[in-house]
Protein backbone atom coordinates (compact mmCIF):
# COMPACT_ATOMS: atom_id res chain seq x y z
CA UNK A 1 21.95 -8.74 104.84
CA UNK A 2 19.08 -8.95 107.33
CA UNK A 3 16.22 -12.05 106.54
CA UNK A 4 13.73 -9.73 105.22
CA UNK A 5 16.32 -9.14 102.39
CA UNK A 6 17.03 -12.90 102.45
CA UNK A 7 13.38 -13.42 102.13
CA UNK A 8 13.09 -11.20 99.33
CA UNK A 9 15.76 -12.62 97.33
CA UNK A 10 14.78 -15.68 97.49
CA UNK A 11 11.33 -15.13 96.69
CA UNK A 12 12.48 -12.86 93.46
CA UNK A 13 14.48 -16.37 92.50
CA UNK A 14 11.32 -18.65 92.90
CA UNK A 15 9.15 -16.13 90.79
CA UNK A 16 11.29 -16.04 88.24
CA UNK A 17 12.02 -19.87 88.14
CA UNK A 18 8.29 -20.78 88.41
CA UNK A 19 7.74 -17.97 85.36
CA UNK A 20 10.30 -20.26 83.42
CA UNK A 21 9.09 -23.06 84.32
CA UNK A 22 5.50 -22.38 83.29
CA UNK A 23 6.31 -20.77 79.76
CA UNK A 24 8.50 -24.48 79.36
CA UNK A 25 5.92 -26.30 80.16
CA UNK A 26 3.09 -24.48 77.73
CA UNK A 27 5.32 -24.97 74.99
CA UNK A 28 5.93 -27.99 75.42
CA UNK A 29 2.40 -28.93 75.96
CA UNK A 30 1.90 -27.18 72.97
CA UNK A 31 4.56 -28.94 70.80
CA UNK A 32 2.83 -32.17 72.32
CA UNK A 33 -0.78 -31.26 70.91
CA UNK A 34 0.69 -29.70 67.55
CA UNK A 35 2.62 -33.51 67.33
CA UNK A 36 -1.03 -35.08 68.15
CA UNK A 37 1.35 -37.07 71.08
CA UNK A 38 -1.79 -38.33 74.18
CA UNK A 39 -2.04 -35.51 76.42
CA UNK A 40 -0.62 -35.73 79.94
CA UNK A 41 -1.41 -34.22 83.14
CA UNK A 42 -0.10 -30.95 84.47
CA UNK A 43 1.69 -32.80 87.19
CA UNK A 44 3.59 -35.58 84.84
CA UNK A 45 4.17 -32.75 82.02
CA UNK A 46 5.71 -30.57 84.86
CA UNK A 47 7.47 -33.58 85.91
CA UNK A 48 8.81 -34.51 82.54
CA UNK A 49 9.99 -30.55 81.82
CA UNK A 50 11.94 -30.46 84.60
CA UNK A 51 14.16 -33.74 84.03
CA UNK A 52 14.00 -32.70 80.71
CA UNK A 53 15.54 -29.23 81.77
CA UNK A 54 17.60 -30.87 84.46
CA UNK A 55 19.23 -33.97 82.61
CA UNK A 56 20.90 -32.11 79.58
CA UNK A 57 22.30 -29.57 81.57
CA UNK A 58 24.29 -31.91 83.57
CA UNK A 59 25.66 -33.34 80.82
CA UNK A 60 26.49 -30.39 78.68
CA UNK A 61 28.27 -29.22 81.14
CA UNK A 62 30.36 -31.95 81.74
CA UNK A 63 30.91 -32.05 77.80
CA UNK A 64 31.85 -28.56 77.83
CA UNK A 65 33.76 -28.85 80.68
CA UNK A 66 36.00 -31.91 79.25
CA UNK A 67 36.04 -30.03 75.96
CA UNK A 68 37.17 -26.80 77.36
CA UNK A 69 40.15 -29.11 79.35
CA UNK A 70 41.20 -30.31 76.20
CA UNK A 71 41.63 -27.29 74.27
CA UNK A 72 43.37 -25.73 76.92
CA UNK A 73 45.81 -28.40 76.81
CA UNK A 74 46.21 -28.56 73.12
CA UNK A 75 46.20 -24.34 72.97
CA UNK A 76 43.71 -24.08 70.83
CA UNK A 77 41.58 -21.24 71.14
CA UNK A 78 38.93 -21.36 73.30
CA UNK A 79 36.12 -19.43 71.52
CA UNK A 80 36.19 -22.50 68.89
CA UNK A 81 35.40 -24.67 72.06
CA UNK A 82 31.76 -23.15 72.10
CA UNK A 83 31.23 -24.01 68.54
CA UNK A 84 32.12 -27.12 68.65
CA UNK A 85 30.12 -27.84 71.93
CA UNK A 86 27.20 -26.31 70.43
CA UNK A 87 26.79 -28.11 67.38
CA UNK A 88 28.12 -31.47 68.79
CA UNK A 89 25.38 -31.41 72.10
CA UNK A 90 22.52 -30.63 70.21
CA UNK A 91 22.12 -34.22 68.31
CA UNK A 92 22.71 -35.26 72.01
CA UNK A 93 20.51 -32.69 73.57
CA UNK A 94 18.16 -34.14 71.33
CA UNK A 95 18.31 -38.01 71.53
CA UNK A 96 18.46 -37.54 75.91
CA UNK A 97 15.22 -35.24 75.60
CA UNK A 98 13.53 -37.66 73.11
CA UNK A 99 14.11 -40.31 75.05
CA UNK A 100 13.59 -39.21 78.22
CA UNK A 101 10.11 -37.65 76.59
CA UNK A 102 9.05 -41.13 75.24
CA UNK A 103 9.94 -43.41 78.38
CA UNK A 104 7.92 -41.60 81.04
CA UNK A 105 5.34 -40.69 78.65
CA UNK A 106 5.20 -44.04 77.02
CA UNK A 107 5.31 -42.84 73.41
CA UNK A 108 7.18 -43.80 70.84
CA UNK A 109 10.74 -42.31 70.46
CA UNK A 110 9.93 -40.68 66.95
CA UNK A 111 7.01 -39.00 68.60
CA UNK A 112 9.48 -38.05 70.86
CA UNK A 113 11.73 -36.11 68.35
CA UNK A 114 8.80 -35.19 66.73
CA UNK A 115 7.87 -32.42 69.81
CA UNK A 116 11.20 -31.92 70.30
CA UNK A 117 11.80 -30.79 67.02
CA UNK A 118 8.65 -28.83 66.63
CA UNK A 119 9.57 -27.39 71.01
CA UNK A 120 12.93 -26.19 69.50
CA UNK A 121 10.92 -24.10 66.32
CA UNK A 122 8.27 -22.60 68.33
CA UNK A 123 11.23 -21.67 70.75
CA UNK A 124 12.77 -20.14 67.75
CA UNK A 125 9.83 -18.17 66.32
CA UNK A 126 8.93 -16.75 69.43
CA UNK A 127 12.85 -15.46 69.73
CA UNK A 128 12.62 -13.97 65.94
CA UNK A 129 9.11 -12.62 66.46
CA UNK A 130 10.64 -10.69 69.87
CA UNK A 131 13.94 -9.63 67.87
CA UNK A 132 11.89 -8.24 65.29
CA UNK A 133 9.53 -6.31 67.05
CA UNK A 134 12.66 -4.83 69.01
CA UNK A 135 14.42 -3.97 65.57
CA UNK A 136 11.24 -2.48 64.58
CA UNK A 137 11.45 -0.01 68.21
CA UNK A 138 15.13 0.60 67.33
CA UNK A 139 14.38 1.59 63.75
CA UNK A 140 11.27 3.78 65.09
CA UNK A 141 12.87 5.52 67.39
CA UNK A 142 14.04 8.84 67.28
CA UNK A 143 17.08 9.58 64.77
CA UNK A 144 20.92 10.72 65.61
């Protein structure tokens, strides 16, 4: 690989993080004004996504890592390991982005579960509106 390929990469990588990162931050600006929570700035909302994004990722992973370690070692299998850490690190996803949300925003914590709650449904509409407008291509499309 040459540094023009390098280059390339890399910028590919930044697009697509920054593209993330923007479509996080509009919905969670939006989830702040449906919640009637004091706007913030760009900069601190950016700022608050990001540690939001960053913080709960470290720690599901060491959840999942510890769970995965200990049903290896009791030989359970390990598809139940998901499950479990899915269901048991969302109250948890939840209380560290709540309260991360209302300490450098200075908001109350229920306000703070309050966007997160209504961030996690507009997440969730936009992902059924997009599988059913794909169902609707697959069901259009040509026959066998």
């Amino acid at each position: 690989m040459n540094g023009a390929q390098v280059f390339f990469a890399l910028l590919c990588v930044g697009v697509v993080l920054s593209a993330v990162l923007a479509f996080e931050v509009a919905v969670f600006r939006f989830a702040c004004r449906l919640c009637r929570v004091p706007p913030t700035g760009w900069l601190r909302c950016t700022s608050v996504v990001v540690v939001m994004l960053v913080v709960p990722a470290i720690v599901d992973g060491v959840f999942s890592g510890l769970l995965i370690e200990a049903y290896t070692a009791t030989n359970y299998p390990l598809w139940e390991a998901g499950v479990v850490q899915f269901f048991l690190a969302l109250p948890a996803h939840m209380a560290i982005c709540s309260a991360i949300h209302a300490r450098m925003v200075r908001i109350r914590l229920g306000q703070g579960v309050a966007v997160w709650l209504v961030e996690k449904l507009l997440k969730l509409a936009l992902l059924a509106a997009v599988a059913g407008v794909i169902a609707l291509f697959v069901l259009a499309g040509p026959g066998p």
